[in-house]
C-alpha atoms as a PDB file:
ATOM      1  CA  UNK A   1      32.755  18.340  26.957  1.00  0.00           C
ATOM      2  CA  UNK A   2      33.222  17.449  23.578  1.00  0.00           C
ATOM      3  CA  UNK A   3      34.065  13.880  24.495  1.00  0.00           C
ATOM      4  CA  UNK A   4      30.608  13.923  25.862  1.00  0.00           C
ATOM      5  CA  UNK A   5      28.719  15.434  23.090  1.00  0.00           C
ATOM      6  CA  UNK A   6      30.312  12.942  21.032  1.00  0.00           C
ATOM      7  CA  UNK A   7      29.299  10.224  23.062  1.00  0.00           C
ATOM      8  CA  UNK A   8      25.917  10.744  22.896  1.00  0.00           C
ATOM      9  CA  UNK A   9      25.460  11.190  19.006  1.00  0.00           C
ATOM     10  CA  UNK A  10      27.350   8.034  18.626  1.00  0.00           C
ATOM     11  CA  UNK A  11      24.658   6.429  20.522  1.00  0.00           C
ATOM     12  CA  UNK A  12      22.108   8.222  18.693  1.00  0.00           C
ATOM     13  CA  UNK A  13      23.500   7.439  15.596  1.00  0.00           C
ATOM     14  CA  UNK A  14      23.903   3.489  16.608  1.00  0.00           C
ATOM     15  CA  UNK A  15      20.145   3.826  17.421  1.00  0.00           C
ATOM     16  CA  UNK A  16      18.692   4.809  14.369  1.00  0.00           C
ATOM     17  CA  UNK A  17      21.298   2.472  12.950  1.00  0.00           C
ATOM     18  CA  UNK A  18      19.830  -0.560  15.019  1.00  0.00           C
ATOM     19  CA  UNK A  19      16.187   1.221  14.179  1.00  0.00           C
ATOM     20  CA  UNK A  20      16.832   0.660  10.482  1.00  0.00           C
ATOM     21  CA  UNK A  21      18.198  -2.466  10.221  1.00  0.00           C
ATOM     22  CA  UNK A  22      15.281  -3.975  12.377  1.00  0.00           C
ATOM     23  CA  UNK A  23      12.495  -1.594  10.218  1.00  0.00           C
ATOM     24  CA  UNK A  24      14.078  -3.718   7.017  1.00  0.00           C
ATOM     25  CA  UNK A  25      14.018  -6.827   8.439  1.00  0.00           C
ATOM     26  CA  UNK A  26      10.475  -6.617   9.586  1.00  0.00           C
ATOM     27  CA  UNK A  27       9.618  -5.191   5.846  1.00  0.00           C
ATOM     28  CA  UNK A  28      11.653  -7.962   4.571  1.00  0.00           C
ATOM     29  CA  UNK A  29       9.533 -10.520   6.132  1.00  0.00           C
ATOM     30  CA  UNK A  30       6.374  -9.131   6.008  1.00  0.00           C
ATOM     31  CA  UNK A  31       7.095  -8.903   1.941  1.00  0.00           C
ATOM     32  CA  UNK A  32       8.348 -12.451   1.657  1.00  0.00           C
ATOM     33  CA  UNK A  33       5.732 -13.854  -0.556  1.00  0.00           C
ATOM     34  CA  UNK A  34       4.710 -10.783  -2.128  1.00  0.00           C
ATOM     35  CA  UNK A  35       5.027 -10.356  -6.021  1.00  0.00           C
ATOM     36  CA  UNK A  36       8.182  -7.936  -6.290  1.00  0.00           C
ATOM     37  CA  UNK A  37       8.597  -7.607  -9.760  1.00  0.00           C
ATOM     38  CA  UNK A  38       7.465  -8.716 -13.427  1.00  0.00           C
ATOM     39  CA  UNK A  39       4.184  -8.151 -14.539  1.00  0.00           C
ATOM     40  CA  UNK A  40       1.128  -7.170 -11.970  1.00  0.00           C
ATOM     41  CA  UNK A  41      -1.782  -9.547 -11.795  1.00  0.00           C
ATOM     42  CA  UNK A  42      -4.686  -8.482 -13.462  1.00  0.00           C
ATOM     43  CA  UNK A  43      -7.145  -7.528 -10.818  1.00  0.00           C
ATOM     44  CA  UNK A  44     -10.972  -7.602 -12.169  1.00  0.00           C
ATOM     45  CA  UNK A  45     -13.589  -6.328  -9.575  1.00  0.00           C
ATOM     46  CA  UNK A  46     -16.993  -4.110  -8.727  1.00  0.00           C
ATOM     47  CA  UNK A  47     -16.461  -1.614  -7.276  1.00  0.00           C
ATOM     48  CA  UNK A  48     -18.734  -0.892  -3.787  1.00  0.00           C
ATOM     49  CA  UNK A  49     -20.225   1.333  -5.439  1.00  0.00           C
ATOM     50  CA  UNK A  50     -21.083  -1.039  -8.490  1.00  0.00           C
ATOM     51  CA  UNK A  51     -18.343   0.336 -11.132  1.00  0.00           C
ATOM     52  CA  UNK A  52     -16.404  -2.143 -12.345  1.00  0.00           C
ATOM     53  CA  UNK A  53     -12.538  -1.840 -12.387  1.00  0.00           C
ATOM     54  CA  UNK A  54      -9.530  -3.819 -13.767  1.00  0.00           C
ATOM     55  CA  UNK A  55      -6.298  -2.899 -13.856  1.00  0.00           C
ATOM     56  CA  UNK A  56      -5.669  -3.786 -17.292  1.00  0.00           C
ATOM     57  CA  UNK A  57      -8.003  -0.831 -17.921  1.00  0.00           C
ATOM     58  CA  UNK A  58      -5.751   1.742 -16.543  1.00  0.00           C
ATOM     59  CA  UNK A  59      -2.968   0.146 -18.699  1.00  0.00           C
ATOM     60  CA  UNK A  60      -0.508   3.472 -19.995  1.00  0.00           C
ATOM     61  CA  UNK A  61      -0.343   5.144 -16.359  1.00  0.00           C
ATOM     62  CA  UNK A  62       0.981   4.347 -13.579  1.00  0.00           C
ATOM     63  CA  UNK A  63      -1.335   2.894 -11.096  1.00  0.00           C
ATOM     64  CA  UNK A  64      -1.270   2.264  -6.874  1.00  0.00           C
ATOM     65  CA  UNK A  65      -2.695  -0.426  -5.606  1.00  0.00           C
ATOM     66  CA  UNK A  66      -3.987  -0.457  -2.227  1.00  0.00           C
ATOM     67  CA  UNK A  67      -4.644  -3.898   0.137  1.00  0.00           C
ATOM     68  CA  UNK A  68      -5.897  -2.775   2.921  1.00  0.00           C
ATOM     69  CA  UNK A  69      -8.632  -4.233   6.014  1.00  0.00           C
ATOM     70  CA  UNK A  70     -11.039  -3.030   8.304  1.00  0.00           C
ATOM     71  CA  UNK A  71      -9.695  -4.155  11.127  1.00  0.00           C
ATOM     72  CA  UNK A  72      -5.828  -2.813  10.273  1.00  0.00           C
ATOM     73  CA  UNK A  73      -4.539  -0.112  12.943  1.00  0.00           C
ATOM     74  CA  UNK A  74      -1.659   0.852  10.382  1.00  0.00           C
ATOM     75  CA  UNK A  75      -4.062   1.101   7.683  1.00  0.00           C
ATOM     76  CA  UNK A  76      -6.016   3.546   9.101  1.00  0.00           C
ATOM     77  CA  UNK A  77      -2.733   5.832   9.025  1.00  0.00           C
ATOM     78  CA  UNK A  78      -2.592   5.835   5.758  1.00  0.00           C
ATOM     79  CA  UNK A  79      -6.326   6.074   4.331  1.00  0.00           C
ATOM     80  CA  UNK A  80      -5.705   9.297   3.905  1.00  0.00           C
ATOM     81  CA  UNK A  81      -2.543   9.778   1.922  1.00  0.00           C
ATOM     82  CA  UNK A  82      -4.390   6.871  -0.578  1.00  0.00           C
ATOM     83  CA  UNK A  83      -7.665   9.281  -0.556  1.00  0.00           C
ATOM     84  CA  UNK A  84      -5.465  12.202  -1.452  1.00  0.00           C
ATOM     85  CA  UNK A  85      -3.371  10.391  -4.298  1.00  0.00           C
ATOM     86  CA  UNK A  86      -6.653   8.937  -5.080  1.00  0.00           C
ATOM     87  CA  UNK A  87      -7.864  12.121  -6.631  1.00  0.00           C
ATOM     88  CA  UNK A  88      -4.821  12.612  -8.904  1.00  0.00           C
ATOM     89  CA  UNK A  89      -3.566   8.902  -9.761  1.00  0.00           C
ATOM     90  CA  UNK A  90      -4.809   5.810 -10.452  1.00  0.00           C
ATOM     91  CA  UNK A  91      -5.921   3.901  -7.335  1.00  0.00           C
ATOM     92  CA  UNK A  92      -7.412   0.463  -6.843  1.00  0.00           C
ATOM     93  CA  UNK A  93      -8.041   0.094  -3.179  1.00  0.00           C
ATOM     94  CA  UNK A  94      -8.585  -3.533  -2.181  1.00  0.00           C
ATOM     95  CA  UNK A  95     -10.120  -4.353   1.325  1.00  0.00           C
ATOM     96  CA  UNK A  96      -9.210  -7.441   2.559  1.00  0.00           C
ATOM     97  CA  UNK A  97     -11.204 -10.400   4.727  1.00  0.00           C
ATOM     98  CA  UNK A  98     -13.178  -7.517   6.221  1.00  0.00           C
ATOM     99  CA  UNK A  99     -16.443  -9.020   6.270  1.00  0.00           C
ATOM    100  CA  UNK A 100     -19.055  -8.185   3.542  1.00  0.00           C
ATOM    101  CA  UNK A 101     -20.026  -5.406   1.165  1.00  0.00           C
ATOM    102  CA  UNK A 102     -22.378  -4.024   3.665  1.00  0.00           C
ATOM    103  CA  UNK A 103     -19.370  -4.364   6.745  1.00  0.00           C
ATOM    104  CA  UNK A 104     -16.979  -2.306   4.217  1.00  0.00           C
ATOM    105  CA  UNK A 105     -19.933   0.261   3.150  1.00  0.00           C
ATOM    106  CA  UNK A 106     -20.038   1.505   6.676  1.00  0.00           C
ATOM    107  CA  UNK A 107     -16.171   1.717   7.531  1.00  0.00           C
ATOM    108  CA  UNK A 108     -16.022   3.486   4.295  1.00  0.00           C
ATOM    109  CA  UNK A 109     -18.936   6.003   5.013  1.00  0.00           C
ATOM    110  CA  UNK A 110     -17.929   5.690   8.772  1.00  0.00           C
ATOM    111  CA  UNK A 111     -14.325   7.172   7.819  1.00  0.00           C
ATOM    112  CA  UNK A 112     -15.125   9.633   4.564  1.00  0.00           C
ATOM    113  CA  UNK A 113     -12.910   7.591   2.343  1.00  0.00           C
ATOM    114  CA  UNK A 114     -13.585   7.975  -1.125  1.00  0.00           C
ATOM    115  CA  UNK A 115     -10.952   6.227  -3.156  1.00  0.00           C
ATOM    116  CA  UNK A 116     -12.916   2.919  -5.395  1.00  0.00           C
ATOM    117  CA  UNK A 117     -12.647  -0.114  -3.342  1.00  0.00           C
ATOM    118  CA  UNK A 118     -13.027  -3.696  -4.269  1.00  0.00           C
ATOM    119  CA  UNK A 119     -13.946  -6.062  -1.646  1.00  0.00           C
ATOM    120  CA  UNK A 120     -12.075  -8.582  -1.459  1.00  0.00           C
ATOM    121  CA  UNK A 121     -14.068 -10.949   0.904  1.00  0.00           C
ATOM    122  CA  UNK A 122     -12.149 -14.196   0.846  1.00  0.00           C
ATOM    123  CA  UNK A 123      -8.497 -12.665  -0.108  1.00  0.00           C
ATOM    124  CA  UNK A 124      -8.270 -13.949  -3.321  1.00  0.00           C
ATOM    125  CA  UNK A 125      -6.601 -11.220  -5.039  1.00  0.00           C
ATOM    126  CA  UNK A 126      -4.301 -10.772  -1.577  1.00  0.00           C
ATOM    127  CA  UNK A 127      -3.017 -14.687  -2.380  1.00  0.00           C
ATOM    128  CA  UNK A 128      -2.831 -13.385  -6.269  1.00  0.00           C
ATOM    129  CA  UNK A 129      -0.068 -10.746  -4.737  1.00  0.00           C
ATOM    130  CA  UNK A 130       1.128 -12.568  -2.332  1.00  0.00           C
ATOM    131  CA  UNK A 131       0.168 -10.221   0.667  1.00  0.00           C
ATOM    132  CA  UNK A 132       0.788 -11.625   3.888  1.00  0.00           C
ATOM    133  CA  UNK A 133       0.530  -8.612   5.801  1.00  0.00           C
ATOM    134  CA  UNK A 134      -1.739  -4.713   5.768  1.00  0.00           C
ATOM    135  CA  UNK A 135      -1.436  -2.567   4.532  1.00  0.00           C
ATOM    136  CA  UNK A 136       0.620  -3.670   1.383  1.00  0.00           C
ATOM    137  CA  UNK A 137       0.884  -0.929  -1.582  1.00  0.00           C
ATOM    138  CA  UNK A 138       2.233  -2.123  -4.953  1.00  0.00           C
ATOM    139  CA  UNK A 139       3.171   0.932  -7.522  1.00  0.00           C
ATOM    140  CA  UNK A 140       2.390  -0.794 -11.209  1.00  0.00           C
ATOM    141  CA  UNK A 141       4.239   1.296 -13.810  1.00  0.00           C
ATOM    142  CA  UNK A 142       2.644   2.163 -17.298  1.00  0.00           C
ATOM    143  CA  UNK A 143       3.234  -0.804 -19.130  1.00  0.00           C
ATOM    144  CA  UNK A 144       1.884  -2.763 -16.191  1.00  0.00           C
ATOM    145  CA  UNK A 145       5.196  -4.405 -14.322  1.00  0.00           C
ATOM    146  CA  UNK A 146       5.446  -4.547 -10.670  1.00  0.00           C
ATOM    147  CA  UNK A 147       8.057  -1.136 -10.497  1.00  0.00           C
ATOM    148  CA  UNK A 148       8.143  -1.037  -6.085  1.00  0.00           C
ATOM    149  CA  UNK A 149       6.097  -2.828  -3.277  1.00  0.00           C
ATOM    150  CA  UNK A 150       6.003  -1.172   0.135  1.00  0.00           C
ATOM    151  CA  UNK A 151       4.523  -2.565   3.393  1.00  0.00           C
ATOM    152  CA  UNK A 152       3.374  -0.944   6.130  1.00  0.00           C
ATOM    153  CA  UNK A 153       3.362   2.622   6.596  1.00  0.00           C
ATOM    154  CA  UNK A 154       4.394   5.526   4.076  1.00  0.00           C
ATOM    155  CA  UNK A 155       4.249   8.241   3.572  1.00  0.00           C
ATOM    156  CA  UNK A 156       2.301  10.513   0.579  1.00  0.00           C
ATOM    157  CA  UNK A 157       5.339  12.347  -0.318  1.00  0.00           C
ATOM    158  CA  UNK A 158       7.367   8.620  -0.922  1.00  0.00           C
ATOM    159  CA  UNK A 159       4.358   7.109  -2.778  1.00  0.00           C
ATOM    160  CA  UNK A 160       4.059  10.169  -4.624  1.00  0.00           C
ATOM    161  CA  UNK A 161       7.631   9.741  -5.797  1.00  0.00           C
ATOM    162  CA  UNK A 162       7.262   6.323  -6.319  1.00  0.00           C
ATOM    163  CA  UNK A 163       4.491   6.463  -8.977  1.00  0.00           C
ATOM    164  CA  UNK A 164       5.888   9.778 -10.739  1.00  0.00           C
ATOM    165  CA  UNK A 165       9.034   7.583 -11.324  1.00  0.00           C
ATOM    166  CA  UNK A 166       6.611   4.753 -12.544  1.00  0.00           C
ATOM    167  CA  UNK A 167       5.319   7.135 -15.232  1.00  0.00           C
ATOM    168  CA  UNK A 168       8.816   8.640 -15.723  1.00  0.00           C
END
């Protein structure tokens, strides 16, 4: 019986082995032209709401910044763990070749998110990152260097973590 039992968490275990290796090769790939380190590029925008934001403003703190699109099924699992960090961090939420202000306007009113987003109509500032892929979250420490990118889904908790060791 034991044999048996050991059997089958050896096969788990291989499985979440083969699971893991795969997840970072697909986040490997995905971040292949995205900036990874050095200092962020300045991102200048209006807001949607007609505020304007720059990240060189929120210089001193540690700052997430959010790529994101419209049409992005992954994106709209994480809306709102960037809505909650929203209200205690610094965000910049980018969205990304999702048509115009107006387009962006209603998925934002459509889905209650209230984090500042810049639209980013033609995806300049995605080719300024490097951002091949949505939804793409760089964490910016305080004195405004590139400290961890993550693609794809996350979780609150790990960006969280991420931009209190930023600050740290």
């Amino acid at each position: 019986m034991w044999i048996k039992k050991s059997g089958t968490a050896r096969r788990w275990l291989i499985n979440i082995v083969i699971l893991l290796v795969i997840y970072w090769a697909v986040q490997t790939y995905q971040s292949r032209d995205a900036i990874t380190s050095g200092v962020a590029p300045d991102i200048e925008g209006v807001t949607l709401d007609g505020q304007p934001l720059s990240l060189q403003s929120l210089r001193g703190q540690p700052v997430l910044i959010y790529f994101w699109a419209t049409w992005c099924g992954i994106c709209s699992l994480t809306r709102e763990s960037i809505d909650n960090i929203a209200q205690h961090h610094a965000v910049i939420t980018i969205a990304s070749q999702s048509g115009g202000a107006a387009d962006v306007q209603h998925y934002i009113d459509e889905n209650s998110f209230s984090a500042p987003v810049i639209n980013d109509q033609q995806g300049l500032l995605c080719q300024r990152y490097g951002v091949k892929a949505f939804p793409s979250i760089f964490i910016i420490d305080s004195q405004g260097e590139i400290s961890d990118v993550e693609i794809g889904l996350s979780s609150e908790w790990g960006l969280r973590f991420r931009l209190w060791w930023a600050g740290a």
